[in-house]
Protein backbone atom coordinates (compact mmCIF):
# COMPACT_ATOMS: atom_id res chain seq x y z
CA UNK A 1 15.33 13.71 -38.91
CA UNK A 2 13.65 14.48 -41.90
CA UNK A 3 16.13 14.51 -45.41
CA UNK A 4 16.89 17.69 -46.97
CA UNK A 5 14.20 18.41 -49.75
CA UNK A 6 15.80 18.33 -52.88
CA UNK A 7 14.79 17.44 -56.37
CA UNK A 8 17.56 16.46 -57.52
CA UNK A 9 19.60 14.90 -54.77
CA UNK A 10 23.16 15.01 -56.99
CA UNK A 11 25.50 12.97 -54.13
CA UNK A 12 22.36 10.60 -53.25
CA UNK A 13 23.95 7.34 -52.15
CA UNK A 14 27.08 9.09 -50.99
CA UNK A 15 28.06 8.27 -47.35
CA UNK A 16 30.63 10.94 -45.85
CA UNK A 17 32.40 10.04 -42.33
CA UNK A 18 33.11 13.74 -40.66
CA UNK A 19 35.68 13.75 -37.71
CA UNK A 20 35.67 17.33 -37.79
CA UNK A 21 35.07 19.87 -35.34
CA UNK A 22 34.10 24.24 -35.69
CA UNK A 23 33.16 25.55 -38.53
CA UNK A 24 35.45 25.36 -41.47
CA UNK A 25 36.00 21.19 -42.23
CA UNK A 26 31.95 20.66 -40.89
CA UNK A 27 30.74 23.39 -43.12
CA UNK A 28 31.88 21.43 -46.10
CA UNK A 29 29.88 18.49 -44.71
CA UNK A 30 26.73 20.79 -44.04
CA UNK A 31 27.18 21.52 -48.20
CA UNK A 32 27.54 17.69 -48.88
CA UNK A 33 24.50 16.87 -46.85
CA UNK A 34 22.10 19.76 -48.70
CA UNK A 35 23.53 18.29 -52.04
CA UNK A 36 22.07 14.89 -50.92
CA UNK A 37 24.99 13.08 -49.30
CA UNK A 38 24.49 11.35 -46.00
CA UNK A 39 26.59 12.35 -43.56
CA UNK A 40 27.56 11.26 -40.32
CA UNK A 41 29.00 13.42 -37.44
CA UNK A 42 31.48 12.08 -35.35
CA UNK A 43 31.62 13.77 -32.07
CA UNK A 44 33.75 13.61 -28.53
CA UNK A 45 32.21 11.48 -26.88
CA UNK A 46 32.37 13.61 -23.87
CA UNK A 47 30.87 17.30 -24.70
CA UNK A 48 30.87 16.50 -28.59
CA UNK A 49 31.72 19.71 -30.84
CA UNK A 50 32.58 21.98 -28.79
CA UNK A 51 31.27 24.46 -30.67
CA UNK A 52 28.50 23.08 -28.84
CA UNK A 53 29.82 25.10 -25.65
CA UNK A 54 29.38 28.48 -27.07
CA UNK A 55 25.89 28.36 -25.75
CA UNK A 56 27.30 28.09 -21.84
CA UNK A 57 30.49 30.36 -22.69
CA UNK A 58 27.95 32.98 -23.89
CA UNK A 59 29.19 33.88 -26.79
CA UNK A 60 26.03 32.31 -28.30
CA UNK A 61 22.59 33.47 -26.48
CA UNK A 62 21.26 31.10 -24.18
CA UNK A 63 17.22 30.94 -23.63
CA UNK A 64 14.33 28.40 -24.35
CA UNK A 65 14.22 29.54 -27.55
CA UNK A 66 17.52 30.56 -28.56
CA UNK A 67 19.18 28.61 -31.68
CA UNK A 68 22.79 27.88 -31.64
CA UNK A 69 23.34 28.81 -34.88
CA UNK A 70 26.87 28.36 -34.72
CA UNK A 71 26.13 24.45 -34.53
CA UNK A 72 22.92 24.95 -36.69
CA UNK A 73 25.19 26.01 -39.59
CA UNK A 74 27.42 23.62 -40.18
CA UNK A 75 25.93 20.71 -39.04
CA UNK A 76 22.65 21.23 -40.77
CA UNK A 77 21.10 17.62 -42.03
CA UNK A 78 23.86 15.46 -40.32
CA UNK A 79 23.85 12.28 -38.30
CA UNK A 80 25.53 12.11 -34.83
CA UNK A 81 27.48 9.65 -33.08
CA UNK A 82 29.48 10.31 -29.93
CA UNK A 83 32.94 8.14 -29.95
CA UNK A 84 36.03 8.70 -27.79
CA UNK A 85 38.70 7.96 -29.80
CA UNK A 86 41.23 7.61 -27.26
CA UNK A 87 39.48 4.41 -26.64
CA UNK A 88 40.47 1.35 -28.19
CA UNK A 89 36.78 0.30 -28.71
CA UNK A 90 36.12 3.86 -29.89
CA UNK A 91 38.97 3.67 -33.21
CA UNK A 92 37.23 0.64 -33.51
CA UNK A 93 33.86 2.11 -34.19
CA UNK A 94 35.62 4.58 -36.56
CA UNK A 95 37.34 2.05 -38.56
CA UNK A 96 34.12 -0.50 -38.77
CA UNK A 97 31.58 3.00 -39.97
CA UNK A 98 34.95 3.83 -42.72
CA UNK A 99 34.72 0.51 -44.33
CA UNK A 100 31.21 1.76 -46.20
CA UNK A 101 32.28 5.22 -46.43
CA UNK A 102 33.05 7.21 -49.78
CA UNK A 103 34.65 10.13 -48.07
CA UNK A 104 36.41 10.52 -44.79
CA UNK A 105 36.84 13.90 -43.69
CA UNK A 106 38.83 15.59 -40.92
CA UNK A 107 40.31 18.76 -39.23
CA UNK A 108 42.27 16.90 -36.92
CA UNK A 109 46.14 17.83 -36.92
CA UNK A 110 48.18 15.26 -38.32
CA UNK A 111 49.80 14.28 -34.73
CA UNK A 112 45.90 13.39 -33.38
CA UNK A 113 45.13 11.91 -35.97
CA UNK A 114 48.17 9.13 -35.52
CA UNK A 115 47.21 9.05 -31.92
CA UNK A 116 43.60 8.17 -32.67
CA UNK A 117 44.03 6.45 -36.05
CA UNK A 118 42.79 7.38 -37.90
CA UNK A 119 45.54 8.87 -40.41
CA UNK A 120 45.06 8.59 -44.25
CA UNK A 121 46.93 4.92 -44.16
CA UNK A 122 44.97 3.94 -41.01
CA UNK A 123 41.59 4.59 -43.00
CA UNK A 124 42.79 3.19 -46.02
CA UNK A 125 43.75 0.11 -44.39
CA UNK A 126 40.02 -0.66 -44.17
CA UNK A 127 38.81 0.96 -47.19
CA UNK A 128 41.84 1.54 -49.85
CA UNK A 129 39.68 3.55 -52.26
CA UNK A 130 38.23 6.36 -49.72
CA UNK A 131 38.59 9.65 -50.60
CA UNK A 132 40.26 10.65 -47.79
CA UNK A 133 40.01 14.99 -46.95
CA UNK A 134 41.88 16.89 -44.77
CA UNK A 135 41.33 20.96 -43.88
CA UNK A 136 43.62 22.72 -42.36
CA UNK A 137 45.05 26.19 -40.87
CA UNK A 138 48.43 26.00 -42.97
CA UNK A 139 48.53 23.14 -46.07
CA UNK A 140 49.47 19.76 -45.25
CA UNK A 141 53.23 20.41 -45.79
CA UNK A 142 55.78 22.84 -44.02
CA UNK A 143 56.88 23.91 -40.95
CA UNK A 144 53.14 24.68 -39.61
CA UNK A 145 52.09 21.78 -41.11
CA UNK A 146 50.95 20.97 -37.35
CA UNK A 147 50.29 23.83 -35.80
CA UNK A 148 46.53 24.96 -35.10
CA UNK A 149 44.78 26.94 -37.45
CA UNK A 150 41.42 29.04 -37.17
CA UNK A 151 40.02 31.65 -39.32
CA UNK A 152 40.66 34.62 -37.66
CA UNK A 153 44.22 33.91 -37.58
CA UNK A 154 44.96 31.43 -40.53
CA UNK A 155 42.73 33.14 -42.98
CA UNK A 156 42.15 36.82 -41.88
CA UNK A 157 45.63 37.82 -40.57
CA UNK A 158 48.43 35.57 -41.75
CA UNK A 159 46.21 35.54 -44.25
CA UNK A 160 46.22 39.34 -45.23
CA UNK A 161 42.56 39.24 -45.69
CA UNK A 162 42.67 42.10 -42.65
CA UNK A 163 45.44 44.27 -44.44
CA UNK A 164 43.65 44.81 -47.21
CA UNK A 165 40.20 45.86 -46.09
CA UNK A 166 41.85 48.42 -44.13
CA UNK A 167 41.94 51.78 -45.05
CA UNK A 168 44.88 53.33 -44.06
CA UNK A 169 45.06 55.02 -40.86
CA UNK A 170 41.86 53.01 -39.54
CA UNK A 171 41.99 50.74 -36.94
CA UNK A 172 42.33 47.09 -38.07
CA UNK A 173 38.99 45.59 -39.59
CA UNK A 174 38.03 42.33 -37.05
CA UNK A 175 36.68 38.95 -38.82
CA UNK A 176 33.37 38.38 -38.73
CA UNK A 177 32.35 34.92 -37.42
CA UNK A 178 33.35 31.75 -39.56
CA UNK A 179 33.93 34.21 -42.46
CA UNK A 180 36.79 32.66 -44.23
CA UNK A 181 35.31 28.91 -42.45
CA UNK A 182 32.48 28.93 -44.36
CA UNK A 183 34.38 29.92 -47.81
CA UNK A 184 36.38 27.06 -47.19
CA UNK A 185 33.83 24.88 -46.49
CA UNK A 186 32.34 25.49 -49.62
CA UNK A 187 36.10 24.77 -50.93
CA UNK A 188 36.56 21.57 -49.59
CA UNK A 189 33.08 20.74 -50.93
CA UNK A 190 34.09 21.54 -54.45
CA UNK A 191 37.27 19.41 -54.21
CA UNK A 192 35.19 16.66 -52.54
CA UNK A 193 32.86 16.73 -55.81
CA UNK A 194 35.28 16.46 -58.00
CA UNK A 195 37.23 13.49 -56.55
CA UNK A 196 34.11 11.46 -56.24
CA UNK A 197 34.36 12.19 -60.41
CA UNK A 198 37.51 11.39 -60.36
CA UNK A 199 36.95 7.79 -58.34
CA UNK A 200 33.60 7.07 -60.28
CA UNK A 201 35.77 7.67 -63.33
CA UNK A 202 38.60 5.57 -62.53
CA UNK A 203 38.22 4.18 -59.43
CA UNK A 204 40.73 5.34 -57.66
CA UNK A 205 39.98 7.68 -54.34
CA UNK A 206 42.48 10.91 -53.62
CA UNK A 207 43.82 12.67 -50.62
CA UNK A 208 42.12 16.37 -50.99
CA UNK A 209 43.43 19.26 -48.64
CA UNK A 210 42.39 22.92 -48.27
CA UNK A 211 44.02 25.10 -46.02
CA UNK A 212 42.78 28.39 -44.75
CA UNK A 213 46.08 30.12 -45.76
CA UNK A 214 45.39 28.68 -49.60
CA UNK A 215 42.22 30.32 -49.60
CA UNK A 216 43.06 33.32 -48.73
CA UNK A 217 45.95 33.57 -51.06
CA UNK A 218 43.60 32.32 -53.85
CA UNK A 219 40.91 35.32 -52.39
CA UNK A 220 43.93 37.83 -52.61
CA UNK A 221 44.77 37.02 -55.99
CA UNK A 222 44.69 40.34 -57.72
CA UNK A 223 46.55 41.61 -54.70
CA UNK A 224 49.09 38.83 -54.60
CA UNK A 225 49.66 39.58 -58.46
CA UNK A 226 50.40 42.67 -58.21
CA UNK A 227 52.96 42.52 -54.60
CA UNK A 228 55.15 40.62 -57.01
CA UNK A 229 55.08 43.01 -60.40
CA UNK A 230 57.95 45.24 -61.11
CA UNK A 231 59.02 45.27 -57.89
CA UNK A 232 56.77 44.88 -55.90
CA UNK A 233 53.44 47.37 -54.74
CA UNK A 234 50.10 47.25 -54.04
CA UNK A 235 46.69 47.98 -55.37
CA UNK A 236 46.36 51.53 -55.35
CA UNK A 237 43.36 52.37 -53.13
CA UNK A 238 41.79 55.91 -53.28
CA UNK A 239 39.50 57.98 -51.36
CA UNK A 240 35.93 58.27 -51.62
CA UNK A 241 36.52 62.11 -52.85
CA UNK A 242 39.15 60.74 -55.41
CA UNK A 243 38.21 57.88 -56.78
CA UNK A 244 38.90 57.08 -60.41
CA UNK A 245 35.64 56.37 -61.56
CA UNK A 246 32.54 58.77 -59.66
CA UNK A 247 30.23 56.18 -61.12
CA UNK A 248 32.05 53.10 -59.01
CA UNK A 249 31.33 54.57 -55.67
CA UNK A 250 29.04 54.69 -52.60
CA UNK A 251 27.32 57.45 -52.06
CA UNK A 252 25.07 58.99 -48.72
CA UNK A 253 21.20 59.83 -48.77
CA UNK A 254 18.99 61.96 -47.48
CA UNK A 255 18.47 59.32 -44.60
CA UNK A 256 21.89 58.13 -43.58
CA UNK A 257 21.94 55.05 -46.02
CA UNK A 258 24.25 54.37 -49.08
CA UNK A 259 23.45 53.49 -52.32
CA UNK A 260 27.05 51.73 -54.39
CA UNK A 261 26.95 52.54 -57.78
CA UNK A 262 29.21 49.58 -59.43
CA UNK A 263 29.52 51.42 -63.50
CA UNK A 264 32.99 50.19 -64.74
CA UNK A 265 32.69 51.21 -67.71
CA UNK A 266 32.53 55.13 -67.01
CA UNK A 267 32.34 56.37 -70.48
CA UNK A 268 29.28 54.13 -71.52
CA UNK A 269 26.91 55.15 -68.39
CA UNK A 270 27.64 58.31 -67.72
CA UNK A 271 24.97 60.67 -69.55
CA UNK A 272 21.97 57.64 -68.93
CA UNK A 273 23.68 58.18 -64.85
CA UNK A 274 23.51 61.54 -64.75
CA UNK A 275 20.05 61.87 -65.77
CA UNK A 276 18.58 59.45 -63.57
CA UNK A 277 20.97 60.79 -60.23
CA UNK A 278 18.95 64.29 -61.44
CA UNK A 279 22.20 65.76 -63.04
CA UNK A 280 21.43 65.98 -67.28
CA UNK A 281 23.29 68.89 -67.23
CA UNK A 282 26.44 67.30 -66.41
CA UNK A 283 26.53 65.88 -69.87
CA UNK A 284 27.56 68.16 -71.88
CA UNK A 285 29.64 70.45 -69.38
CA UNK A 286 32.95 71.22 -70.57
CA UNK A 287 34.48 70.05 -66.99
CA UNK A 288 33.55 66.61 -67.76
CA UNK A 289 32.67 65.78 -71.63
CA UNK A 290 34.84 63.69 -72.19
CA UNK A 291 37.16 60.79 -70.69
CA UNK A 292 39.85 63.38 -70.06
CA UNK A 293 38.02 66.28 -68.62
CA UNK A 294 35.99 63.54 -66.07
CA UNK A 295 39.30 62.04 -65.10
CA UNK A 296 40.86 65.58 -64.83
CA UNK A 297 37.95 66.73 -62.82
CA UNK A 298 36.83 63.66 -60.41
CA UNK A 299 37.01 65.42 -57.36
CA UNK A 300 34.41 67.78 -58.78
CA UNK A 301 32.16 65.61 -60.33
CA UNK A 302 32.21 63.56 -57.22
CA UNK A 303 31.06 66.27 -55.16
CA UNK A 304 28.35 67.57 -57.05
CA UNK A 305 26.80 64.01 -57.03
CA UNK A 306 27.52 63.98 -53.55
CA UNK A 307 24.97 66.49 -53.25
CA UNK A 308 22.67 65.23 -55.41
CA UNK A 309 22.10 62.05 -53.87
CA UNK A 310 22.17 63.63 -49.99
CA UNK A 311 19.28 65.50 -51.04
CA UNK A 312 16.77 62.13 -51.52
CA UNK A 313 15.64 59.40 -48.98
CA UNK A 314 16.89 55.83 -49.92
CA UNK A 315 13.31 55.06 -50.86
CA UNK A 316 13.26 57.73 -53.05
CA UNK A 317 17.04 56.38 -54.92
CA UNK A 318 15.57 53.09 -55.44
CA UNK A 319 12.76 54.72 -57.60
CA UNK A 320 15.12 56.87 -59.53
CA UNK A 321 17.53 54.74 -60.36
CA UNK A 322 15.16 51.44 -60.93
CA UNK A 323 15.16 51.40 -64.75
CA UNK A 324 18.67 52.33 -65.09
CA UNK A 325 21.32 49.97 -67.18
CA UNK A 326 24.20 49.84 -65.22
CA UNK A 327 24.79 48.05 -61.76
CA UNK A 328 23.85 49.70 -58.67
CA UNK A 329 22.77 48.73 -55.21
CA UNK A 330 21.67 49.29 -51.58
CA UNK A 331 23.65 48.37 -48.64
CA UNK A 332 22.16 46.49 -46.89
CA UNK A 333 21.81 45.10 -42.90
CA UNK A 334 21.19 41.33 -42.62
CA UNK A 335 18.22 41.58 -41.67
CA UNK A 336 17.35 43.54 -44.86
CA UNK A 337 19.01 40.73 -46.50
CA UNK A 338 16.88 38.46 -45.18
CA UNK A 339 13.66 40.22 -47.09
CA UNK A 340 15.65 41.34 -50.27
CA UNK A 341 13.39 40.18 -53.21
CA UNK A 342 16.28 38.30 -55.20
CA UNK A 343 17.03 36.28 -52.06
CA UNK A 344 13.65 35.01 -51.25
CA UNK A 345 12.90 34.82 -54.80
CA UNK A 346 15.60 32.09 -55.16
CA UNK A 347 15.52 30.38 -51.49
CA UNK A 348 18.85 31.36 -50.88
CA UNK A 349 17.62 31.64 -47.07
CA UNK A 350 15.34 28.96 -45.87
CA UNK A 351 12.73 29.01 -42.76
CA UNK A 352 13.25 25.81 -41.17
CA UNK A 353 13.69 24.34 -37.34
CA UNK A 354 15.69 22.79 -35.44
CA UNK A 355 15.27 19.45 -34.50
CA UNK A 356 13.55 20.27 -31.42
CA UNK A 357 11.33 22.49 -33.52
CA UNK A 358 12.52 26.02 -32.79
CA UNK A 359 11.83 28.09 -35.53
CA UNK A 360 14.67 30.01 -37.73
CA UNK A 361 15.84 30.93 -40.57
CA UNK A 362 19.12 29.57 -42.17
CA UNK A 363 20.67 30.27 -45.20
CA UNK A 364 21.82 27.34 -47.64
CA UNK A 365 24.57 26.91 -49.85
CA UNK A 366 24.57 29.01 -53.09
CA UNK A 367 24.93 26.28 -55.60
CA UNK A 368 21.46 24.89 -56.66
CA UNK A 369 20.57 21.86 -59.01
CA UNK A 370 18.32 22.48 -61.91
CA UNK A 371 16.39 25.27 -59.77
CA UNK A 372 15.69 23.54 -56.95
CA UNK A 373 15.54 25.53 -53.90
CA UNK A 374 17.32 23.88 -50.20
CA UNK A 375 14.91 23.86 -46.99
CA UNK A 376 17.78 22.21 -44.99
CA UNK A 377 16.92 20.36 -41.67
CA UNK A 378 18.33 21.43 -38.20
CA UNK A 379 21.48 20.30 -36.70
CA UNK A 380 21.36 16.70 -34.92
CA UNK A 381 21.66 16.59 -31.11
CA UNK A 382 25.06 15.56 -29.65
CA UNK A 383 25.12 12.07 -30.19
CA UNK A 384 21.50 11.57 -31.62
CA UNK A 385 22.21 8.54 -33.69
CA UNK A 386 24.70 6.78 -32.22
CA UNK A 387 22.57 3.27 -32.02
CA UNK A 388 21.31 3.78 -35.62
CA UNK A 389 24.05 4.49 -37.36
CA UNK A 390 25.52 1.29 -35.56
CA UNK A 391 22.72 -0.83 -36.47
CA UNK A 392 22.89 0.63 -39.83
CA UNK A 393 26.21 -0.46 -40.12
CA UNK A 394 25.39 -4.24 -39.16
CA UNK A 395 26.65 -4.20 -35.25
CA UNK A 396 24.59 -5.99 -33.38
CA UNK A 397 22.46 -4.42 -29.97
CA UNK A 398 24.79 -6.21 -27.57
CA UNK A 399 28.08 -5.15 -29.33
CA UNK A 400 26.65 -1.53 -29.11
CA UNK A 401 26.08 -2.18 -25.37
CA UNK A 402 29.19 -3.98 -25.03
CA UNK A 403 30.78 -0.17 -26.30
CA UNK A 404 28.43 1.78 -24.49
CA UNK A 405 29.36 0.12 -21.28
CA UNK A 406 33.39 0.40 -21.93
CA UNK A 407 32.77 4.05 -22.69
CA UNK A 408 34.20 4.31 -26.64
CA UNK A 409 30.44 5.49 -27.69
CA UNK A 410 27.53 8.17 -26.17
């Protein structure tokens, strides 16, 4: 497997040991990898991630050229090594690829990993400076403390991600896949960074946790804030037809697509808005000349640029409002995403394959190194490196064997 191209590899010579599994924990180590870390994959021996299985559960399409994306995603640029940890040959394996490590990283509950092993003081036993990183559903402390976590119910509902993006009276907004997981991965990757400061600095390695329920607290913060001011309350939400500000909005065209105006600051764009939205004489009507009268008179002013922007295609919006000052934008599909200018522009979504040379496209991790762009390489097979990483790690072929044959490695 070919590196990920980068010209500035910022965590080259780091070596991260992921027993992880899904999306949230392995999308940090899919970041780590694309900043230049190496980073090997421990897998079941038997099935390995089983992510893996959403292929034959059809959840993911299945076909010769299908992608399992939701492998491809956060495993991208990894090394794999199948172990079965119940084994005693297999927490072995673990404990002999942890001695060279620099980060060990896990979602495993706290009760597997003392039945593997391969708990913080297990790992540390071999290697007492590892920064040792745990993700989790609910924080590493409390009563859930052990209880399974996923996004969709860690982050999105106990959460209160859900609550708030729905309007009242609507039927519950679902999660979209790995939604808050791949947040979070980006998360733990942060706190991973800056404990490998923190060790380089004074050589001491820290135990790092993220929980989904943190982030979306931390996500909800304005929210949060304001369920615990003067008794209590929420964010008031409004209407489209009664919204504060007409010029923070989205707004219909001609050809069933919206345009979002995003103009905070109401006063300062409104006659250079009007004029390009095909309204001048707006300006200098009584009903809205001033902060007062437009506040007094939303519903109105709302309406009439209702109109005015169901009267022109979405083509014809993104001429008229192209030289404008203030923020404004199309929403979009993902596929539109996909082709949007500022995204290919800046390689925030690659083209690349997957190791058995499918073509796809995939996109990377926002954070880029003096302007480098990320053409990230697929995600390994189950198991793909098992003997190299081994080797690597100075066992010898018939000790590799000698575990192959007891049935603690692929």
């Amino acid at each position: 497997m070919e590196d990920v191209i980068s010209a500035d590899k910022v965590l080259a010579g780091v070596r991260v040991l992921e027993v992880a599994a899904w999306t949230f924990v392995p999308a940090a180590g899919a970041v780590l990898a694309e900043w230049g870390a190496e980073v090997i994959k421990v897998e079941p021996r038997d099935g390995g991630d089983p992510q893996r299985g959403l292929v034959t559960m059809g959840i993911v399409d299945e076909g010769a050229a299908a992608v399992n994306y939701m492998i491809e995603i956060p495993n991208r640029g990894k090394k794999s090594i199948g172990v079965d940890l119940s084994t005693p040959g297999g927490r072995e394996v673990v404990r002999e690829l942890a001695k060279t490590a620099d980060v060990f990283l896990t979602s495993y509950l706290p009760n597997r990993r003392k039945k593997f092993g391969i708990d913080v003081d297990d790992i540390r036993a071999v290697n007492p400076g590892i920064v040792y990183v745990r993700g989790s559903g609910h924080g590493p402390k409390g009563p859930d403390a052990d209880k399974p976590g996923y996004d969709g119910v860690s982050y999105w509902a106990r959460g209160g991600i859900a609550t708030v993006l729905t309007e009242e009276n609507d039927e519950l907004v679902r999660s979209r896949p790995a939604f808050g997981d791949l947040l979070g991965g980006l998360t733990i990757a942060g706190g991973i960074a800056a404990a490998l400061y923190k060790k380089a600095t004074t050589g001491v390695g820290s135990v790092v946790d993220v929980s989904l329920l943190g982030l979306a607290a931390w996500n909800l913060s304005p929210d949060v804030a304001v369920s615990q001011i003067h008794g209590g309350g929420a964010i008031p939400k409004y209407g489209h037809a009664d919204a504060p500000n007409p010029l923070v909005g989205t707004y219909r065209t001609k050809d069933g697509r919206y345009v979002q105006l995003m103009m905070l600051q109401l006063d300062k764009f409104y006659p250079e808005a009007m004029h390009a939205i095909g309204l001048p004489e707006l300006v200098d009507d009584p009903r809205f000349a001033d902060p007062a009268a437009r506040y007094q008179n939303r519903g109105e002013l709302i309406r009439l640029m209702d109109d005015a922007f169901a009267r022109r295609t979405l083509a014809e919006w993104r001429a008229a409002l192209e030289g404008i000052s203030g923020a404004w934008g199309i929403v979009q599909t993902p596929s539109e995403l996909c082709e949007d200018p500022a995204i290919t522009a800046n390689g925030y979504v690659a083209h690349t394959t997957t190791v058995n040379g499918t073509p796809f496209i995939l996109p990377t991790n926002p954070v880029q190194f003096d302007e480098q762009q990320v053409v990230p390489p697929g995600a390994p097979e189950h198991g793909q490196h098992t003997e190299e990483i081994l080797m690597d790690a100075g066992l010898d072929w018939d000790t590799i064997m000698a575990y192959k044959e007891s049935g603690a490695i692929l």
